[in-house]
N, C-alpha and C. Protein backbone atom coordinates (compact mmCIF):
# COMPACT_ATOMS: atom_id res chain seq x y z
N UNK A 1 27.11 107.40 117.66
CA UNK A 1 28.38 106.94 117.13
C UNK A 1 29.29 106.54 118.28
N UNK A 2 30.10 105.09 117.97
CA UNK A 2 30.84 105.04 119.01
C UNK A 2 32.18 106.22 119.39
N UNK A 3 32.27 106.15 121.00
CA UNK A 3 33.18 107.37 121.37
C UNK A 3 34.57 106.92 120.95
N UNK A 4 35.23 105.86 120.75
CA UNK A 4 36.13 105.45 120.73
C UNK A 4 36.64 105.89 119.10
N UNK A 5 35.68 105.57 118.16
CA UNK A 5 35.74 106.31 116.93
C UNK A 5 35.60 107.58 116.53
N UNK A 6 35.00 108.17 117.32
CA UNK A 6 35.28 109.72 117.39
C UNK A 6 36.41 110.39 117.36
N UNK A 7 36.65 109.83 119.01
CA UNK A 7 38.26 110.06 119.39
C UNK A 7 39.21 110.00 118.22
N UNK A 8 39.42 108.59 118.01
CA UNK A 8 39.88 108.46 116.62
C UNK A 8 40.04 109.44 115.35
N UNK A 9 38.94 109.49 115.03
CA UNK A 9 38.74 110.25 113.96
C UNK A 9 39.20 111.85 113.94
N UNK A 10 39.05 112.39 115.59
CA UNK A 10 39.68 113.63 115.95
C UNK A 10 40.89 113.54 115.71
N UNK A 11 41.26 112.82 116.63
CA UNK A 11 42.91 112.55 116.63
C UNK A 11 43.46 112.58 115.26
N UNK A 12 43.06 111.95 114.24
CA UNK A 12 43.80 111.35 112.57
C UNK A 12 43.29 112.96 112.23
N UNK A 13 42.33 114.04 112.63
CA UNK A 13 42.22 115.05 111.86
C UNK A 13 43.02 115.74 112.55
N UNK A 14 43.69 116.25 113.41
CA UNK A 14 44.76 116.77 113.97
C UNK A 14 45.87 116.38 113.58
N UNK A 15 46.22 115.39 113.63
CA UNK A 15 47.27 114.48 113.20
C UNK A 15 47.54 115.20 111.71
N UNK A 16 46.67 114.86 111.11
CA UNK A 16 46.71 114.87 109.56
C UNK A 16 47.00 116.76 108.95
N UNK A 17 46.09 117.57 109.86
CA UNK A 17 46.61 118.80 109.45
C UNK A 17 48.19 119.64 110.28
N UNK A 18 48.82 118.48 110.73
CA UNK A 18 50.27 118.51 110.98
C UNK A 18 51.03 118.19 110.04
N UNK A 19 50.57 117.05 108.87
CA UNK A 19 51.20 116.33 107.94
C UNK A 19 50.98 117.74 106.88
N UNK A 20 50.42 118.95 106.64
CA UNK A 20 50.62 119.18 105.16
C UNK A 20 51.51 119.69 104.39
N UNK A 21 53.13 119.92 104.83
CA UNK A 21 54.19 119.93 104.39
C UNK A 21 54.21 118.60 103.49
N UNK A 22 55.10 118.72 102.64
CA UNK A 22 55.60 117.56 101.75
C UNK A 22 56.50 116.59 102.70
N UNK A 23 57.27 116.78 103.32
CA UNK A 23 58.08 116.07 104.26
C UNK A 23 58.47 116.13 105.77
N UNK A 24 57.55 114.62 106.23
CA UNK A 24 56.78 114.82 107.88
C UNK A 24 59.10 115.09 108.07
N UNK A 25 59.20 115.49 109.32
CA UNK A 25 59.92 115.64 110.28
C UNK A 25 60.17 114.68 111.70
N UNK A 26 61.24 114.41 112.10
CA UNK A 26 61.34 113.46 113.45
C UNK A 26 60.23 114.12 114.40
N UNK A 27 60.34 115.60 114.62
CA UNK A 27 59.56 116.12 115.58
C UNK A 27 58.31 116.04 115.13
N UNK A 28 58.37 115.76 114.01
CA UNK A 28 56.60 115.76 113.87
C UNK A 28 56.25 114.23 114.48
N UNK A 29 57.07 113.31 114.14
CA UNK A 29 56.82 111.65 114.60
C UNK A 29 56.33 111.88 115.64
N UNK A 30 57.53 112.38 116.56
CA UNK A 30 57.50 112.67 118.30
C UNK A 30 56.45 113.50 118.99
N UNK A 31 56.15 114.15 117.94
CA UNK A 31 54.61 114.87 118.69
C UNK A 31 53.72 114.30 118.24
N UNK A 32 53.09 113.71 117.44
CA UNK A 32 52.50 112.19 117.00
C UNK A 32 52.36 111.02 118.01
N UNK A 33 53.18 110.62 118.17
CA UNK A 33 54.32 109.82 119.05
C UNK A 33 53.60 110.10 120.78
N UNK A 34 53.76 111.38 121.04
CA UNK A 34 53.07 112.04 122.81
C UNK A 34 52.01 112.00 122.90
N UNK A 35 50.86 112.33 121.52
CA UNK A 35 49.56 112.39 121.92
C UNK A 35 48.96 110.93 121.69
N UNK A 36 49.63 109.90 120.99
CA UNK A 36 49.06 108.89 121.32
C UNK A 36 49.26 107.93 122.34
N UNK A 37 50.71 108.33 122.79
CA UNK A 37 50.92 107.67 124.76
C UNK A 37 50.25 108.56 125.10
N UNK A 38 49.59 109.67 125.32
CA UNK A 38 48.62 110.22 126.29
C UNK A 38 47.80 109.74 126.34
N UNK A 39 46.98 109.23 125.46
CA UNK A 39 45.96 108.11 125.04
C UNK A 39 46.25 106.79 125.76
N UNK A 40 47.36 106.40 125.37
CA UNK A 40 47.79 105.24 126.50
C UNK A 40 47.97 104.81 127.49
N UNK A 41 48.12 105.95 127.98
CA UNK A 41 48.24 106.46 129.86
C UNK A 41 47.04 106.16 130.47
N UNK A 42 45.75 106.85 129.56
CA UNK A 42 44.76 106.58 130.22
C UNK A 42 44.67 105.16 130.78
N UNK A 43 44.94 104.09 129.80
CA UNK A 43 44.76 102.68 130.74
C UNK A 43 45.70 102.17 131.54
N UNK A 44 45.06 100.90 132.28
CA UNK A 44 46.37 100.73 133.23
C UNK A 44 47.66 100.76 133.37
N UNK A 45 48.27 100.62 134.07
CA UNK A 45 49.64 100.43 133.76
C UNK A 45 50.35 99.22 133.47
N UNK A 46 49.07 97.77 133.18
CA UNK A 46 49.41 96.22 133.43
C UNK A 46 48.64 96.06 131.76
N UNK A 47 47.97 96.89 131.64
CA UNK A 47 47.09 96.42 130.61
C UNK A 47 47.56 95.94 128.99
N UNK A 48 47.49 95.05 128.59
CA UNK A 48 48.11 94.70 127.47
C UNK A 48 47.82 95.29 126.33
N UNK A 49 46.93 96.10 126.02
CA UNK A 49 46.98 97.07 125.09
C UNK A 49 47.91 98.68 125.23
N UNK A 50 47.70 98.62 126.41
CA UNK A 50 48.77 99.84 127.09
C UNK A 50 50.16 99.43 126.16
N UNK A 51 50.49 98.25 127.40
CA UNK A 51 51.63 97.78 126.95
C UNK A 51 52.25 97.68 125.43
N UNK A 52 51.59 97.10 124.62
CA UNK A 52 51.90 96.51 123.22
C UNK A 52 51.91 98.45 122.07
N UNK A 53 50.62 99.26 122.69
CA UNK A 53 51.32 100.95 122.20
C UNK A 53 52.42 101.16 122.61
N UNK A 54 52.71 101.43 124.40
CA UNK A 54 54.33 102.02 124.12
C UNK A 54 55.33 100.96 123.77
N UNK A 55 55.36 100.14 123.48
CA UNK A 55 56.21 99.49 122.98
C UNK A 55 56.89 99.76 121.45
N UNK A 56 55.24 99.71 120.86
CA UNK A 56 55.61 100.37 119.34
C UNK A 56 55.72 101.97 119.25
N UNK A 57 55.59 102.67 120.11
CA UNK A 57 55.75 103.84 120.26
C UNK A 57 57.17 104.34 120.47
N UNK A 58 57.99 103.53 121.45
CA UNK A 58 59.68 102.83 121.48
C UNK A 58 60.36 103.05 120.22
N UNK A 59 59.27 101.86 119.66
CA UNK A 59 60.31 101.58 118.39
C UNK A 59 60.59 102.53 117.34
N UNK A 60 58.84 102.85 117.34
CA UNK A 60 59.11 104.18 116.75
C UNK A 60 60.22 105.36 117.11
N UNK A 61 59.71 105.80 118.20
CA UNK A 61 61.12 106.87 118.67
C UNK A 61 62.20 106.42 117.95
N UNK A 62 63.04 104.80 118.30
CA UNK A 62 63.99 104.50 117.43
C UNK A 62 64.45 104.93 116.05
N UNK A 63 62.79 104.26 115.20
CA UNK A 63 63.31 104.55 113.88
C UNK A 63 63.35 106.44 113.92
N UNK A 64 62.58 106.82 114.48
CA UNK A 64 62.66 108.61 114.28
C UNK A 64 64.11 109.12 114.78
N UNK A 65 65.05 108.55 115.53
CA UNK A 65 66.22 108.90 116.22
C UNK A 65 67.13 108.48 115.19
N UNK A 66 66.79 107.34 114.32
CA UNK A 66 67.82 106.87 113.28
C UNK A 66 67.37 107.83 112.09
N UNK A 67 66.65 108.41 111.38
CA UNK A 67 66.49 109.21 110.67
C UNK A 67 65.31 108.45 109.65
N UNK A 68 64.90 107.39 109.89
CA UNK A 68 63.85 106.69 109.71
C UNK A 68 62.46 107.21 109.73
N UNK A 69 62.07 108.44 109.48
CA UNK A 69 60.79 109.12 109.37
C UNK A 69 59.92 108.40 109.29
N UNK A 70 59.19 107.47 107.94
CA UNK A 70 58.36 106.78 107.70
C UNK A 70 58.07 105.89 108.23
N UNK A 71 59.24 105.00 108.81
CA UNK A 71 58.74 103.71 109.27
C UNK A 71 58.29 104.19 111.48
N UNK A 72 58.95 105.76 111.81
CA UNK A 72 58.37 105.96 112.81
C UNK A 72 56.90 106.07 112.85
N UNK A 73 56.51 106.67 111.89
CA UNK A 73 55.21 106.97 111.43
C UNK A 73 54.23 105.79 111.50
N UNK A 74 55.10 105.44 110.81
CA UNK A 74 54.16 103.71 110.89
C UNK A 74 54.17 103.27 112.05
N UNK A 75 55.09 103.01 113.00
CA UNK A 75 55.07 102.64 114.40
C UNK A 75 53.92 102.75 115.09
N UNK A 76 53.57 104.79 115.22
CA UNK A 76 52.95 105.37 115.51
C UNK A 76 51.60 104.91 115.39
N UNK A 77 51.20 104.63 114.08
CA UNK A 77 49.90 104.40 113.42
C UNK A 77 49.53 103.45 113.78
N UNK A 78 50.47 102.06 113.88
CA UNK A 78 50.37 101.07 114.60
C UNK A 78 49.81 100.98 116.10
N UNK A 79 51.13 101.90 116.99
CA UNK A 79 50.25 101.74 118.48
C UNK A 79 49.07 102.61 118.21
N UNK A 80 48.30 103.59 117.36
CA UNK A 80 47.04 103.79 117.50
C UNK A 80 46.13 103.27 116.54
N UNK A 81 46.24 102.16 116.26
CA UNK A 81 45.79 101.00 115.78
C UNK A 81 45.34 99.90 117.15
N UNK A 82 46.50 99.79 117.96
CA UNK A 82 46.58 99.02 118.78
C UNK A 82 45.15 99.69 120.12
N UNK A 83 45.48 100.80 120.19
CA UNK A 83 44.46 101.24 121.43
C UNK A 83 43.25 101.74 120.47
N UNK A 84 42.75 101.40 119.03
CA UNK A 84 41.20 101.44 118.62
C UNK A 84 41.34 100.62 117.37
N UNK A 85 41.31 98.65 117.97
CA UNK A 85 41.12 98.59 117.12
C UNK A 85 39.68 98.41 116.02
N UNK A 86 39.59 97.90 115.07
CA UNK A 86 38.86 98.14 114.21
C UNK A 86 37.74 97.24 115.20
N UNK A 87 35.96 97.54 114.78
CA UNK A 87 35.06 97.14 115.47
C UNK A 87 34.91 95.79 115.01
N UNK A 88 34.30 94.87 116.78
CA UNK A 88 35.27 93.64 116.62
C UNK A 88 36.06 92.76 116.38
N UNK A 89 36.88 93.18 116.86
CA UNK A 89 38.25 92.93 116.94
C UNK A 89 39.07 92.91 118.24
N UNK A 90 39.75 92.26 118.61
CA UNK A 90 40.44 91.69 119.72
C UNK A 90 41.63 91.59 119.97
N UNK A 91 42.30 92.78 120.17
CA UNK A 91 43.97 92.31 120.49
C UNK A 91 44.41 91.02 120.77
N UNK A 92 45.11 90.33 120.53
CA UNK A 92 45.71 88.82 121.15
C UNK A 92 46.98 88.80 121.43
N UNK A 93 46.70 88.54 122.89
CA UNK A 93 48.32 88.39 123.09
C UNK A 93 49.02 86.96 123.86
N UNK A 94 49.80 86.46 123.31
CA UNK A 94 50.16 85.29 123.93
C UNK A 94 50.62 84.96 124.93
């Protein structure tokens, strides 16, 4: 099995047994939020997948600082979308 989907799949099961309250929390975003820039760190510091996670990882923080829970979440899911995406498949960046 690929490692990259593993990872993945660890990660969303950790992730996910953080979620089993009825209502995620900012700090839950934000620790969400750290372990997938840790993930991001690993690559360069030029690399455009790097780049394009903390970016949405940013925004996220944002919406989690505005009281925006869900749509941090989504951010989140997004930049770890961004560093696995689906098999073949190709980030594009202009």
């Amino acid at each position: 099995m690929n490692t990259a989907l593993l990872c993945r799949a660890g990660l969303s099961l950790l992730l996910a047994c953080g979620l089993a309250h009825a209502e995620p929390t900012v700090e839950e975003c934000w620790r969400r939020a750290d372990a997938v820039e840790s993930m991001a760190q690993r690559l360069a510091a030029d690399d455009p997948v790097r780049l394009e996670a903390e970016h949405l990882l940013r925004e996220g923080r944002g919406e989690g600082g505005s009281g925006e829970i869900e749509e941090c979440l989504d951010y989140v899911d997004a930049a770890l979308d961004a560093l696995n995406p689906p098999a073949g498949e190709k980030l594009v960046h202009p």
